[in-house]
N, C-alpha and C. Protein backbone atom coordinates (compact mmCIF):
# COMPACT_ATOMS: atom_id res chain seq x y z
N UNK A 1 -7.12 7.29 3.22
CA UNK A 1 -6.47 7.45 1.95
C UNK A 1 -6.17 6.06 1.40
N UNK A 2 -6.51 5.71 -0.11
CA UNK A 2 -6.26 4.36 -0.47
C UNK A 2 -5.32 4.33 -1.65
N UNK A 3 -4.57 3.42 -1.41
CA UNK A 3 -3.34 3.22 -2.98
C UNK A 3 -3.46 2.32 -3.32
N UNK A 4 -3.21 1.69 -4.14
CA UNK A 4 -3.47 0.42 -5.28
C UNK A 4 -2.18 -0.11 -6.32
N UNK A 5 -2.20 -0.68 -6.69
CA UNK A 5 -1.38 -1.19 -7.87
C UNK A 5 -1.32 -2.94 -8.08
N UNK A 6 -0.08 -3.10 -8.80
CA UNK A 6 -0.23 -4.36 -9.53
C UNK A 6 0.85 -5.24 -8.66
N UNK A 7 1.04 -6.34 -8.31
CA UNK A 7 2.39 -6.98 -8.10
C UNK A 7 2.09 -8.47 -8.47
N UNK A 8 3.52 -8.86 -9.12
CA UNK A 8 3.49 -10.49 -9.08
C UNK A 8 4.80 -11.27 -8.26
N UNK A 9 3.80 -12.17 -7.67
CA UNK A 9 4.72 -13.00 -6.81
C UNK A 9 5.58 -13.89 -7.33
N UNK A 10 6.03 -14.41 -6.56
CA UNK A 10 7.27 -15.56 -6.87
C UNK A 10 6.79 -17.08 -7.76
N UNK A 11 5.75 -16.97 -8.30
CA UNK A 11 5.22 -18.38 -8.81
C UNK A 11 4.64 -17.53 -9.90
N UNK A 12 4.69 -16.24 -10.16
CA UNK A 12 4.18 -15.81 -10.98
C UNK A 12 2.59 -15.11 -11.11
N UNK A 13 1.94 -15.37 -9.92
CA UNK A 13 0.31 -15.16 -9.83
C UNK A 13 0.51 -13.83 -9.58
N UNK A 14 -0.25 -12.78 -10.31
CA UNK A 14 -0.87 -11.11 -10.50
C UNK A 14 -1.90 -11.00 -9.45
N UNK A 15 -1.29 -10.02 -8.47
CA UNK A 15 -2.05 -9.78 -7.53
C UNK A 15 -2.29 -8.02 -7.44
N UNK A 16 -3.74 -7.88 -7.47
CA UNK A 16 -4.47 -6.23 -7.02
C UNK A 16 -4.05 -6.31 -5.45
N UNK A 17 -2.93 -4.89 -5.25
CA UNK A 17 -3.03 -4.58 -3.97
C UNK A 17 -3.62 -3.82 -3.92
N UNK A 18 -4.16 -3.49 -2.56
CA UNK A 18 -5.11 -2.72 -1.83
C UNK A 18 -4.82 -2.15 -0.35
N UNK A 19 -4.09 -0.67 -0.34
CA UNK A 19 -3.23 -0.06 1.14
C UNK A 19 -4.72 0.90 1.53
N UNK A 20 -4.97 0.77 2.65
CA UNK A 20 -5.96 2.01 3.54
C UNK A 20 -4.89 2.21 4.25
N UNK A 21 -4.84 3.70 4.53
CA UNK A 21 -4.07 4.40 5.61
C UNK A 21 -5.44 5.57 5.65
N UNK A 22 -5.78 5.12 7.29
CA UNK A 22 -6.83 5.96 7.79
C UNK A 22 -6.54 5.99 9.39
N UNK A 23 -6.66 7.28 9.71
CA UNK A 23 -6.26 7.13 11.37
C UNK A 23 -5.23 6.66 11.92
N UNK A 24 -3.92 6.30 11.73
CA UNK A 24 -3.11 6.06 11.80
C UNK A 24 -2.18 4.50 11.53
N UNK A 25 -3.38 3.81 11.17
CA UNK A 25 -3.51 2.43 10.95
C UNK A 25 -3.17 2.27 9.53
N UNK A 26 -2.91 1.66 8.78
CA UNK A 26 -2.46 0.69 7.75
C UNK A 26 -3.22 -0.33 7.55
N UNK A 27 -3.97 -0.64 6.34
CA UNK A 27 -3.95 -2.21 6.08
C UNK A 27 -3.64 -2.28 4.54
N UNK A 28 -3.16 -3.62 4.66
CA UNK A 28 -2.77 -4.64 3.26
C UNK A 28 -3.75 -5.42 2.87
N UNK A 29 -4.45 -5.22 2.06
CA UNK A 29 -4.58 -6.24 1.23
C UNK A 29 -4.83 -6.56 -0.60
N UNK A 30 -5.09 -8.03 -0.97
CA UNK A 30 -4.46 -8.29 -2.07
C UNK A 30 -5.49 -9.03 -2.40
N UNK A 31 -5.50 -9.64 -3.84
CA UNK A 31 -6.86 -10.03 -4.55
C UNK A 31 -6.08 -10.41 -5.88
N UNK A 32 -6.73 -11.95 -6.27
CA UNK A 32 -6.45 -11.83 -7.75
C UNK A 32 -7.33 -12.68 -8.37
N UNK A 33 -7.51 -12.46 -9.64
CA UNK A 33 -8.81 -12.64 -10.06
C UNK A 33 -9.88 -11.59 -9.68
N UNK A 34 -10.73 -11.56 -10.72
CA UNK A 34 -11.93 -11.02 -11.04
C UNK A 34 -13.27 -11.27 -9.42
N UNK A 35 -13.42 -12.17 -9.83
CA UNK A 35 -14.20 -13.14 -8.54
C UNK A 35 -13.79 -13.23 -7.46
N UNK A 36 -12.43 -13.06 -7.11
CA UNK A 36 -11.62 -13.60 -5.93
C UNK A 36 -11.74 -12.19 -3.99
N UNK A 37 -12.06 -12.79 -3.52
CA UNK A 37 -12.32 -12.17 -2.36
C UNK A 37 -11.03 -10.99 -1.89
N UNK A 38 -11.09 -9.77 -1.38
CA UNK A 38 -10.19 -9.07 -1.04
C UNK A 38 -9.36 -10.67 0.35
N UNK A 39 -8.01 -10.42 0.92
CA UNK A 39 -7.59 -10.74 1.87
C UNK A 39 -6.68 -9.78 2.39
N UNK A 40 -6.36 -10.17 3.66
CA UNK A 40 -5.08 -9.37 4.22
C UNK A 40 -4.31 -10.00 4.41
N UNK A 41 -2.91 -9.17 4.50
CA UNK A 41 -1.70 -10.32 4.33
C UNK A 41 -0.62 -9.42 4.92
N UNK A 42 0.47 -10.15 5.46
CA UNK A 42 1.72 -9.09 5.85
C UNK A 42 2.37 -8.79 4.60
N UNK A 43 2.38 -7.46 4.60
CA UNK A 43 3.50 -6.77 3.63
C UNK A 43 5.06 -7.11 3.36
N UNK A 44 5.57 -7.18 2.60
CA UNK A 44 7.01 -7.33 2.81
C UNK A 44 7.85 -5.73 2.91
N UNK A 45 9.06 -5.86 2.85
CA UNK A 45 9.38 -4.46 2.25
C UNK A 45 9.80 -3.76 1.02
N UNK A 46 9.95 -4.58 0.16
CA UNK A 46 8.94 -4.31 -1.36
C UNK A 46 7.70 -3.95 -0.93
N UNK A 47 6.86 -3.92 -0.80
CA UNK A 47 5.78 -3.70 -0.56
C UNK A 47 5.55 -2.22 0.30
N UNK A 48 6.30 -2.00 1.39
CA UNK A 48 6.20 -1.28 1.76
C UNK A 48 6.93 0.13 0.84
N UNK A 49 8.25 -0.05 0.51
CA UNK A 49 8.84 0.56 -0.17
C UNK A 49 7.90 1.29 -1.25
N UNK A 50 7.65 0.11 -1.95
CA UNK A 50 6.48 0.79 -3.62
C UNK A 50 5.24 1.61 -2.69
N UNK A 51 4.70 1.49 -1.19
CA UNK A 51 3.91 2.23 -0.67
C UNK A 51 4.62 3.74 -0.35
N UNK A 52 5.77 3.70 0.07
CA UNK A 52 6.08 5.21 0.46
C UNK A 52 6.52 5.82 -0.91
N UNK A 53 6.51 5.08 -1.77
CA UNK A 53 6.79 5.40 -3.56
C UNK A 53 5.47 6.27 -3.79
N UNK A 54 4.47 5.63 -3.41
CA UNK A 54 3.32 5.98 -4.26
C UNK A 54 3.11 7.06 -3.68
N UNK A 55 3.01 7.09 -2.07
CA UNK A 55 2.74 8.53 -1.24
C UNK A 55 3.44 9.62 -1.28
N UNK A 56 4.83 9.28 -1.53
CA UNK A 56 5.76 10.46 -2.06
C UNK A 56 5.32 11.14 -3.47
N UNK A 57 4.60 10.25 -4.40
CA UNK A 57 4.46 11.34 -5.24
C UNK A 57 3.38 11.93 -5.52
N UNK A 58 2.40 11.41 -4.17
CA UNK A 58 1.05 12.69 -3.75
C UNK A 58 1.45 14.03 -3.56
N UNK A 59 2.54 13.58 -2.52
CA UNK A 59 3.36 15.09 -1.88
C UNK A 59 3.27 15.79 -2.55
N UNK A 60 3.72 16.75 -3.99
CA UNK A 60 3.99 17.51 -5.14
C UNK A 60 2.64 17.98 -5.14
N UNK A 61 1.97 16.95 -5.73
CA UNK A 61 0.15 17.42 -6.04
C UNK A 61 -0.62 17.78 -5.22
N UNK A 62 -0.04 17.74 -4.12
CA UNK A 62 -0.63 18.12 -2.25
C UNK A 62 -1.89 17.36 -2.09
N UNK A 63 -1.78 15.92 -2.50
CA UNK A 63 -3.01 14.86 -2.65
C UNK A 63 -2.53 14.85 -1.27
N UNK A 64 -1.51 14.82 -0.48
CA UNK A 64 -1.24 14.35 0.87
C UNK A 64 -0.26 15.10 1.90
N UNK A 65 -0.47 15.37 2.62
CA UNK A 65 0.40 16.44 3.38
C UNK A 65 1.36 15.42 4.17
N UNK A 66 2.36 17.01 4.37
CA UNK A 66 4.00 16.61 4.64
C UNK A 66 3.43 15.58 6.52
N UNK A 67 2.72 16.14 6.40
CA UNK A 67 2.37 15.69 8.07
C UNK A 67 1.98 14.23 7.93
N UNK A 68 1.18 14.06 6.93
CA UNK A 68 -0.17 12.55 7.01
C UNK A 68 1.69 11.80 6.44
N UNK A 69 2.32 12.17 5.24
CA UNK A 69 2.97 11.06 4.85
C UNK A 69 3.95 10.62 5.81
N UNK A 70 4.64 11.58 7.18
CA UNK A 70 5.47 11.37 8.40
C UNK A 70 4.93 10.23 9.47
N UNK A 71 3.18 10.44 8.79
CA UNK A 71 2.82 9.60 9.79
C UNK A 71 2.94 8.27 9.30
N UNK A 72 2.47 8.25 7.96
CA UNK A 72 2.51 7.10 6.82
C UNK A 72 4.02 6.12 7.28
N UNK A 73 4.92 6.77 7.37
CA UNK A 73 6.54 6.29 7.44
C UNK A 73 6.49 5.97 8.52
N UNK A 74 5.95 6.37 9.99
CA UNK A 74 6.02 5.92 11.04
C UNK A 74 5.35 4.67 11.06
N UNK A 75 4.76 4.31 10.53
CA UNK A 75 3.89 3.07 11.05
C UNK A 75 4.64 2.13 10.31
N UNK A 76 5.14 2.12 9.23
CA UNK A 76 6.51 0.86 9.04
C UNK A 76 7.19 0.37 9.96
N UNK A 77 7.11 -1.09 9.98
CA UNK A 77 7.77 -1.90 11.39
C UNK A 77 9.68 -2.01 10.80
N UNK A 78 9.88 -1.48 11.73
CA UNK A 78 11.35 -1.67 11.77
C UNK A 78 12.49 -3.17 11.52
């Protein structure tokens, strides 16, 4: 399952995120610019937060079940 959106950092640079949650794994990554190579990067928790944002409001549309998003929340590091 993949989520996306917009964020800008602390200097101001617009960055495309990019979340896979497949198999129980997670990855981050981010891109800016047109040209510019995907990378991976540690999440903050902004980051994580706007992720269980976005998956919560699959829930409703049943884009994602009550089960996959329990798992989604589990894999956030404490």
């Amino acid at each position: 399952m993949d989520f996306g959106w917009w964020s800008k950092d602390d200097e101001g640079v617009k960055w495309q995120i990019a979340v896979r949650f497949h198999g129980g794994n997670v990855t981050f990554r981010r891109k800016h610019g047109h040209h510019s190579s995907w990378e991976e990067f540690a999440p903050t928790d902004a980051d994580w937060d706007k992720l269980l944002a976005e998956a919560e409001r699959r829930l409703p549309r049943r884009l994602m079940s009550q089960k996959q998003f329990g798992q989604l929340k589990a894999c956030r590091p404490l």
